[in-house]
Protein backbone atom coordinates (compact mmCIF):
# COMPACT_ATOMS: atom_id res chain seq x y z
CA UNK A 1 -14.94 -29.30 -4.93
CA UNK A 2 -13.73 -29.49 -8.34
CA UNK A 3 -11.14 -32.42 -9.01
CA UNK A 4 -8.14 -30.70 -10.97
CA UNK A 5 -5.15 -32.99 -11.45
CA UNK A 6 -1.74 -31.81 -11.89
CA UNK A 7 0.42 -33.98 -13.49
CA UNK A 8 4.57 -33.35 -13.66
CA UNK A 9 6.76 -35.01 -16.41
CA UNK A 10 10.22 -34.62 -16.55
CA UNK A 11 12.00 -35.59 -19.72
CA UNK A 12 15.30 -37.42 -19.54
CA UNK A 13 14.60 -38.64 -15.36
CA UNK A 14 15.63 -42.31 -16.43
CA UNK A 15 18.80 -41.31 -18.33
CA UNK A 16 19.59 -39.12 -14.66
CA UNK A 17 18.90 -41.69 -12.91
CA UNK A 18 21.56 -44.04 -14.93
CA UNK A 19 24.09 -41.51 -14.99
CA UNK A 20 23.76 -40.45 -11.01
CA UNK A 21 24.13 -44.65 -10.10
CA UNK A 22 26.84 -44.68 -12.89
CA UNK A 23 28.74 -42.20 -10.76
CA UNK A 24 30.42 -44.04 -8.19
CA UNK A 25 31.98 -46.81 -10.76
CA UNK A 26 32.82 -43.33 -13.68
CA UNK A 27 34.90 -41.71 -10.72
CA UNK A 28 36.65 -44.96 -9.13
CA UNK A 29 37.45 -45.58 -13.16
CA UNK A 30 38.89 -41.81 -13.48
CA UNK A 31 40.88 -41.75 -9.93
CA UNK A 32 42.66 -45.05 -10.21
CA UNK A 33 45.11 -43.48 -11.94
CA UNK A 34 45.17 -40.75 -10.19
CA UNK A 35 46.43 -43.05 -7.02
CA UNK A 36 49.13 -44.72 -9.39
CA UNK A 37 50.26 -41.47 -10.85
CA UNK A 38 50.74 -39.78 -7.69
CA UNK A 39 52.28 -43.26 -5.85
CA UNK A 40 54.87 -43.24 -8.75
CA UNK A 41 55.69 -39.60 -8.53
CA UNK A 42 56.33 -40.03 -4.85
CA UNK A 43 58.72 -43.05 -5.22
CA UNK A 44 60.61 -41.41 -7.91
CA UNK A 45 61.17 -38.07 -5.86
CA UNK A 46 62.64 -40.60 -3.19
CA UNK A 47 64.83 -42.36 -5.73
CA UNK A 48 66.15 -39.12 -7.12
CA UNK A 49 67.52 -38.33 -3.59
CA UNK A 50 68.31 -41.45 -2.64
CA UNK A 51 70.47 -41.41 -6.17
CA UNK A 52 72.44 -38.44 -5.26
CA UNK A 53 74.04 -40.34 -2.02
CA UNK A 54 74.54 -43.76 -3.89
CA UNK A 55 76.79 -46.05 -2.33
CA UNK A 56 75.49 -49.49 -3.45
CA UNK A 57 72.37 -48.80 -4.72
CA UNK A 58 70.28 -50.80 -2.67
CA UNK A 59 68.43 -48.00 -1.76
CA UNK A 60 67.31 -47.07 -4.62
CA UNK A 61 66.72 -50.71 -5.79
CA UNK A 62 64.59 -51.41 -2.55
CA UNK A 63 62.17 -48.63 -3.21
CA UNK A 64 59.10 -49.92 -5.24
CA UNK A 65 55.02 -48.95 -5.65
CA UNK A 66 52.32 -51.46 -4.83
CA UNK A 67 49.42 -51.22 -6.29
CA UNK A 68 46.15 -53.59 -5.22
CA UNK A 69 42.80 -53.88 -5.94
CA UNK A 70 40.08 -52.78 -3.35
CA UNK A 71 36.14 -52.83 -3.46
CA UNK A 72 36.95 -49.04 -3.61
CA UNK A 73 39.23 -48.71 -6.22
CA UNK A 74 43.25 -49.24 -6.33
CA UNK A 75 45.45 -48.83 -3.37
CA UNK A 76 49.20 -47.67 -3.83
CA UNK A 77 51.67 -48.29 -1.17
CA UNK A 78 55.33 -46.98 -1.79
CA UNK A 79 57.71 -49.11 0.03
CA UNK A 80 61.64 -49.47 0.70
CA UNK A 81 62.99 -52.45 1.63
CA UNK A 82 66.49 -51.65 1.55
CA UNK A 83 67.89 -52.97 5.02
CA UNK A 84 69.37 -49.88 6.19
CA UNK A 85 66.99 -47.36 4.62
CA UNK A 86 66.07 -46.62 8.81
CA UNK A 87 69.49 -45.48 9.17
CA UNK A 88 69.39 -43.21 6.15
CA UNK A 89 66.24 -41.38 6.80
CA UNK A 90 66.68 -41.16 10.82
CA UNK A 91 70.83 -40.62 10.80
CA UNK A 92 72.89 -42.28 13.43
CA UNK A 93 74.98 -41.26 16.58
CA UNK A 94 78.87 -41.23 16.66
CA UNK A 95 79.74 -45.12 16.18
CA UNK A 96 82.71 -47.90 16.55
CA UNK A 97 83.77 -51.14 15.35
CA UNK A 98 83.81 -53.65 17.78
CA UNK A 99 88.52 -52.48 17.78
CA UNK A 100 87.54 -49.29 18.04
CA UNK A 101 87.60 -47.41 14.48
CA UNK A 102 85.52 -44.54 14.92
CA UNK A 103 83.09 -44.59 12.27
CA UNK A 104 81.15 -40.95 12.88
CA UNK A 105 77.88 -40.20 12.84
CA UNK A 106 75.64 -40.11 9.50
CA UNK A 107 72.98 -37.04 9.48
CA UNK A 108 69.30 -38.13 9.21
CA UNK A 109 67.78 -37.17 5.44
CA UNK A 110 63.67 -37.22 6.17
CA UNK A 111 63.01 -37.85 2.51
CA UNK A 112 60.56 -40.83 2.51
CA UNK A 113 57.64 -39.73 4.96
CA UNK A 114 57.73 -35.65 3.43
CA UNK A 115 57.67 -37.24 0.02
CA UNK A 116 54.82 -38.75 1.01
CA UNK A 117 53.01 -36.31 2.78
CA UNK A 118 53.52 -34.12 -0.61
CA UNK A 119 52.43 -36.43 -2.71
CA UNK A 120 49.14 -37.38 -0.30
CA UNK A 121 48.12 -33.85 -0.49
CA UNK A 122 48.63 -33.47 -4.24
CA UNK A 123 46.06 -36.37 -4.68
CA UNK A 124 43.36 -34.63 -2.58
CA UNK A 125 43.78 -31.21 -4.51
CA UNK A 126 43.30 -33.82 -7.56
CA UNK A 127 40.61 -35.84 -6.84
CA UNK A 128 38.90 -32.75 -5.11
CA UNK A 129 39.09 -31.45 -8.92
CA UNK A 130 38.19 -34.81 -10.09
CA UNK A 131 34.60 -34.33 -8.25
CA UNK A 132 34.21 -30.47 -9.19
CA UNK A 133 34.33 -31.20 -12.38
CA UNK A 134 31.34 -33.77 -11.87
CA UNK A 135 29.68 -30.55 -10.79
CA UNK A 136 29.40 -31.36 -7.52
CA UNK A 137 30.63 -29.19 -4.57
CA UNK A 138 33.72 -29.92 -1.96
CA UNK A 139 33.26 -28.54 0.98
CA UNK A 140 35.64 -27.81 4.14
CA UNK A 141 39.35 -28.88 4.37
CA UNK A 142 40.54 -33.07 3.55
């Protein structure tokens, strides 16, 4: 029985074994803004209708993007905080003053949650081409 040895050496192992545990923290680095970008574009599609039926403004002031920190990466949350923003995006029935004075009904706008369903599935399509162009493959539906 003879005793051959076969011996493999791959050049350049250690460097892709640096740049595959590098990964996680290179894509978290590229998607943050990503998040921010698309959290910003969101809120500003909101203020643009919210500007065309401006009455006070507080609207428009209340909306805002907040951004945090996470283990994962950043976090954006649009908010409004404008008081009555509930009876902007849902309408309301035929109302009264307390003497009487009709004051009609207001139609409901949707803006806020399809805003952010747009701008929720523009992120995947982004960070889905984020990770292709790692050269890694997506698979299936987000």
């Amino acid at each position: 029985m003879s005793s051959n040895k076969f011996r493999f050496e791959f050049q350049g192992m250690e460097s892709l074994r640096r740049r595959i545990q590098a990964l996680p923290e290179e894509f978290v680095t590229a998607s943050d803004p990503l998040v921010i970008a698309h959290a910003n574009a969101a809120a500003a599609e909101v203020a643009t209708v919210y500007a065309a039926h401006v009455h006070t403004g507080r609207l428009q002031a209340g909306l805002a993007v907040q951004v945090r920190n996470t283990r994962k990466g950043v976090a954006a949350t649009v908010v409004s905080r404008a008081p009555h923003v509930h009876l902007f995006e849902d309408g309301t029935k035929v109302r009264a003053t307390q003497s009487g004075a009709n004051r009609g009904a207001m139609p409901a706008f949707h803006v806020f949650i399809p805003a952010m369903q747009r701008a929720r599935e523009a992120l995947k399509r982004d960070v889905r081409a984020l990770i292709e162009s790692y050269g890694l493959e997506v698979k299936g539906a987000a």
